[in-house]
C-alpha atoms as a PDB file:
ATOM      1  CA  UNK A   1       1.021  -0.146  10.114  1.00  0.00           C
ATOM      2  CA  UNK A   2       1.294  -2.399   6.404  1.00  0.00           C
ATOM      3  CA  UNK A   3       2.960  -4.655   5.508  1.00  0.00           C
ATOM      4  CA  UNK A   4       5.686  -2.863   4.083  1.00  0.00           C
ATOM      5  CA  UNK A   5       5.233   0.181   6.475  1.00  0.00           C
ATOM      6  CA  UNK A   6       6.231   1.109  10.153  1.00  0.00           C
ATOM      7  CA  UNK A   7       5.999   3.897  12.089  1.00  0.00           C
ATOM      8  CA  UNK A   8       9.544   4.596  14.339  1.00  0.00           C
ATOM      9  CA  UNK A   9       7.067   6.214  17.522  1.00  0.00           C
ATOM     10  CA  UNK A  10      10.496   7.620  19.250  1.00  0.00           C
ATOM     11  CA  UNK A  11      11.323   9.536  15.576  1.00  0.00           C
ATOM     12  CA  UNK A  12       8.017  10.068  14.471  1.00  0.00           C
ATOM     13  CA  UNK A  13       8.980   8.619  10.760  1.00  0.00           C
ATOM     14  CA  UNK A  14       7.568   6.043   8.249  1.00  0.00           C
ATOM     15  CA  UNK A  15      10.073   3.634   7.416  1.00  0.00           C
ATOM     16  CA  UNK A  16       9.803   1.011   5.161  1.00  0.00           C
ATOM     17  CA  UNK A  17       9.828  -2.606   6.599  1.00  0.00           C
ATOM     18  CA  UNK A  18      11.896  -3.939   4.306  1.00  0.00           C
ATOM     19  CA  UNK A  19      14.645  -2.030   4.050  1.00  0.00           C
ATOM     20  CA  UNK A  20      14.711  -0.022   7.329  1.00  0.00           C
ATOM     21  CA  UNK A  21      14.608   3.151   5.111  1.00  0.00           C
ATOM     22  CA  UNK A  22      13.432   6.463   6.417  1.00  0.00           C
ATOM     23  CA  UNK A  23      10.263   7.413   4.262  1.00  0.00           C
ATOM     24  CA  UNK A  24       8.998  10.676   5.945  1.00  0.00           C
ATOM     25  CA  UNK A  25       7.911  12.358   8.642  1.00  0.00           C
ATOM     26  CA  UNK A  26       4.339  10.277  10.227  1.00  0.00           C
ATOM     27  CA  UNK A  27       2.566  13.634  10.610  1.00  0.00           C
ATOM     28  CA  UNK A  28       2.598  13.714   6.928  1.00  0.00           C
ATOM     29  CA  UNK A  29       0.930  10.876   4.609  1.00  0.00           C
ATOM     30  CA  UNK A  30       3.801   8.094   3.378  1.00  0.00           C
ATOM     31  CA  UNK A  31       3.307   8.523   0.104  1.00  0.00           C
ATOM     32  CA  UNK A  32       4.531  11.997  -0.132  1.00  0.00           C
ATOM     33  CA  UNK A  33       8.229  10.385   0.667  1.00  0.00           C
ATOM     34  CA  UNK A  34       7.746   7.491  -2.311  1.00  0.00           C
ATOM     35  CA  UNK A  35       8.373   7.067  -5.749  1.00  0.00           C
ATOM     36  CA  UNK A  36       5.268   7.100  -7.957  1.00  0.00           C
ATOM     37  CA  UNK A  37       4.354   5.161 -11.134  1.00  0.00           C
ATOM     38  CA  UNK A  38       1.162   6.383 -12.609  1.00  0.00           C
ATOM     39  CA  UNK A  39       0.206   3.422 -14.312  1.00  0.00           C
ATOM     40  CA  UNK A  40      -1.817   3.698 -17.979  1.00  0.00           C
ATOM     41  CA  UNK A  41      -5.124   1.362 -16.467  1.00  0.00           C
ATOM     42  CA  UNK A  42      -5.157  -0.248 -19.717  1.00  0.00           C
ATOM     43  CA  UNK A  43      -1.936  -2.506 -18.836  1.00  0.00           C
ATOM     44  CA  UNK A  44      -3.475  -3.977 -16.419  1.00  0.00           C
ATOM     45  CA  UNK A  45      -7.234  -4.166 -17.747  1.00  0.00           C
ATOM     46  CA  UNK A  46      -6.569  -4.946 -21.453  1.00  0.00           C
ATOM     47  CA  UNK A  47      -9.168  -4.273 -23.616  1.00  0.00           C
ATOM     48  CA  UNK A  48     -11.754  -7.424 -24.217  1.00  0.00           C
ATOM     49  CA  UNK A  49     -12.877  -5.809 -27.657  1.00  0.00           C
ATOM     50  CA  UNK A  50     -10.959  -4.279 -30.479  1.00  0.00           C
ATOM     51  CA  UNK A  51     -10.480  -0.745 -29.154  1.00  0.00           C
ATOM     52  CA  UNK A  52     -10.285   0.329 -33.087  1.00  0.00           C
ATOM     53  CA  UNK A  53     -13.531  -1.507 -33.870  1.00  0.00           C
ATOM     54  CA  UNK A  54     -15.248   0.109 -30.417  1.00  0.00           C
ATOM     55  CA  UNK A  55     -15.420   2.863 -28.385  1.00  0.00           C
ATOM     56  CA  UNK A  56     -16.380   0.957 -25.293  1.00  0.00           C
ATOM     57  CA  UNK A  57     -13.693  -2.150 -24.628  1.00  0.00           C
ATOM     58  CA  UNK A  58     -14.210  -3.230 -21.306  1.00  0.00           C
ATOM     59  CA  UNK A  59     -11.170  -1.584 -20.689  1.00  0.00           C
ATOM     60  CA  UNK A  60     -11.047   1.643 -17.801  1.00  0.00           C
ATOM     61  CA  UNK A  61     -10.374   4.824 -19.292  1.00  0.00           C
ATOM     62  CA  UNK A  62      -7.505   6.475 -18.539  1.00  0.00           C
ATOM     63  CA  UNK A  63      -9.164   9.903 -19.052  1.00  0.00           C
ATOM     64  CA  UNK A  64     -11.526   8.766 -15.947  1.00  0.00           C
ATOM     65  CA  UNK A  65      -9.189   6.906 -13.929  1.00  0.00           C
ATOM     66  CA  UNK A  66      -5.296   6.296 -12.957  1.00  0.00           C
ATOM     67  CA  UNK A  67      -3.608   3.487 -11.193  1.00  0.00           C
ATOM     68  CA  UNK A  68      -0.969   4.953  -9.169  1.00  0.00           C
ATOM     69  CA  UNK A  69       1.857   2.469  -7.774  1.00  0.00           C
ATOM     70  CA  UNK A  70       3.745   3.390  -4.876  1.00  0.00           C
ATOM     71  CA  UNK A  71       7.269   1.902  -4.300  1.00  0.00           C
ATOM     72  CA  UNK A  72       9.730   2.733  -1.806  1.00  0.00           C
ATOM     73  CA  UNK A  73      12.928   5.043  -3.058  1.00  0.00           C
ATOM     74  CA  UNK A  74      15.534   2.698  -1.631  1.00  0.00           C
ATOM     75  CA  UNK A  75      14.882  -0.614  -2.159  1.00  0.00           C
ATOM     76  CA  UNK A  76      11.836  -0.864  -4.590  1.00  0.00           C
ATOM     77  CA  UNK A  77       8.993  -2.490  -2.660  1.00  0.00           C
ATOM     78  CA  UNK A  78       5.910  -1.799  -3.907  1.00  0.00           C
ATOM     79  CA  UNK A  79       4.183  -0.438  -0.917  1.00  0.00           C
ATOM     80  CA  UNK A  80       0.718   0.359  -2.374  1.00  0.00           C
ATOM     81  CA  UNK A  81      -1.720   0.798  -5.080  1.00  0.00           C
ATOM     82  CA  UNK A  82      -4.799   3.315  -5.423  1.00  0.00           C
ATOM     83  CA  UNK A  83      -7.386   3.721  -8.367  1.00  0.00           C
ATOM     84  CA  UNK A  84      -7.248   7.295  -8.555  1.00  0.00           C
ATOM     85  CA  UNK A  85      -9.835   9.925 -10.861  1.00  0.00           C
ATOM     86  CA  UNK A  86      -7.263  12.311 -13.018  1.00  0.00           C
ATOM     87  CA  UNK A  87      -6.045  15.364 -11.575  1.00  0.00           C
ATOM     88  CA  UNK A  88      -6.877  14.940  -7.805  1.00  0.00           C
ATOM     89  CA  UNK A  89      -4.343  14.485  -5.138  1.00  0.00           C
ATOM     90  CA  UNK A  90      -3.666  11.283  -4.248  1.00  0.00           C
ATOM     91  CA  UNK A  91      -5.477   9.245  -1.358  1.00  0.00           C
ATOM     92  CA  UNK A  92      -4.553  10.504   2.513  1.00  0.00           C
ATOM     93  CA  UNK A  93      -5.063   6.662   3.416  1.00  0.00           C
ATOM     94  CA  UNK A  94      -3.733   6.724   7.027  1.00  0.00           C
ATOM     95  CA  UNK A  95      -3.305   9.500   9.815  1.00  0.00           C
ATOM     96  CA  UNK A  96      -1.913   7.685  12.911  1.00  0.00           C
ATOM     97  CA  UNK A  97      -2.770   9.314  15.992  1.00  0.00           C
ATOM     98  CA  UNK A  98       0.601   8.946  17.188  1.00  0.00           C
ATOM     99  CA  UNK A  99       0.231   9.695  21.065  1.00  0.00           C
ATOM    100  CA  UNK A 100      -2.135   7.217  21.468  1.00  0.00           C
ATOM    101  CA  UNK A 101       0.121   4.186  19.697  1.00  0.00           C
ATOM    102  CA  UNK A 102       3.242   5.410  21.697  1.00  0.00           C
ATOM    103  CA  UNK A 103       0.967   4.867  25.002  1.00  0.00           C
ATOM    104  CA  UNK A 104      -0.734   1.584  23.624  1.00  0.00           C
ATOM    105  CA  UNK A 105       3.227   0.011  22.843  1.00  0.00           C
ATOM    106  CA  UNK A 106       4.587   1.921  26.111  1.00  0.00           C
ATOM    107  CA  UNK A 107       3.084  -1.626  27.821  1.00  0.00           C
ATOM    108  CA  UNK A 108       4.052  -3.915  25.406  1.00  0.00           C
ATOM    109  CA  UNK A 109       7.329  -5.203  24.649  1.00  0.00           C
ATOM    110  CA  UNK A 110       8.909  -5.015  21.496  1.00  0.00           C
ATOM    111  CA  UNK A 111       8.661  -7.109  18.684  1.00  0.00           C
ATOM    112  CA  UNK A 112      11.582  -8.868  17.554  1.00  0.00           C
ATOM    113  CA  UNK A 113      10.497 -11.581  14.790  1.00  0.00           C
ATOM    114  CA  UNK A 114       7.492 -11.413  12.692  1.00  0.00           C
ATOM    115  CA  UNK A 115       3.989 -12.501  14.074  1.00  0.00           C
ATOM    116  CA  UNK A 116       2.644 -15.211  12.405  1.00  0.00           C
ATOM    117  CA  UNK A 117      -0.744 -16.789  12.678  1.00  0.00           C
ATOM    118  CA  UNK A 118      -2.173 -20.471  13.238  1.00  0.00           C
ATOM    119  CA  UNK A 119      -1.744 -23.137  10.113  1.00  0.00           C
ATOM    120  CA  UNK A 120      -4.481 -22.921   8.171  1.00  0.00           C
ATOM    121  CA  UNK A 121      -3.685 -25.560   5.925  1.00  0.00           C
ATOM    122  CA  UNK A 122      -5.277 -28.934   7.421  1.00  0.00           C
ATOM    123  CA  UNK A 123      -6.182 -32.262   6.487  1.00  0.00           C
ATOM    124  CA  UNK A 124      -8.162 -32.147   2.744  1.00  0.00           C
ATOM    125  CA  UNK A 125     -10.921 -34.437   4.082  1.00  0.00           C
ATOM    126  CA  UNK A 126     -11.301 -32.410   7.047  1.00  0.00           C
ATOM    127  CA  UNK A 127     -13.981 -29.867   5.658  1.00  0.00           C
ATOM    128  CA  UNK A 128     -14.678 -27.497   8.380  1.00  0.00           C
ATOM    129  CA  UNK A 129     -16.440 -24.200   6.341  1.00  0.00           C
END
């Protein structure tokens, strides 16, 4: 589904990719089954002007918005990141419909390694844009 997410069709659980651990049911969102940093948005946007000097710094507000980090419980992989207004519920991000994927992968055989794509890296004269 992610990078760092998979959905076990036979169980009908999130799992995280990295460490095989079960996150939650997959009629349910993901992030219901991870840990949750809500991030101050000024640690990552540091104010530009002297926040004592100005009201406005070119910094986000953390009265209007929250960064909230997701990670998963076992292993610590940051999973995902939302910019969030305070007080709402987090982001329902992804809803598979899981009847349909189990039909789409019932012809398709399993994946064993990691698909990777074509080198993009080429010769440095070579400038095809």
């Amino acid at each position: 589904m992610t990078e760092y997410l998979r959905v076990d069709l036979d169980a009908e659980q999130w799992e995280c990719r990295v460490c095989d651990h079960v996150i939650g049911p997959a009629t349910a969102s993901y992030k219901e089954g991870m840990l949750v940093h809500d991030r101050d948005p000024r640690e990552i946007h540091p104010p530009i002007l002297d926040p004592e000097r100005y009201r406005f710094t070119f910094s986000p507000d953390p009265e209007w918005v929250r960064i909230l980090e997701y990670y998963c419980p076992s292993c610590g992989t940051q999973v995902e990141t939302e910019y969030a207004v305070p007080g709402h519920p987090p982001l329902y991000d992804m809803q598979p419909d899981l009847p349909a994927l189990r039909a789409q992968w019932a012809r398709r055989e399993e994946l064993k390694d990691a698909v990777t794509g074509p080198a993009v890296a080429g010769n440095p004269n070579d400038h095809q844009h």
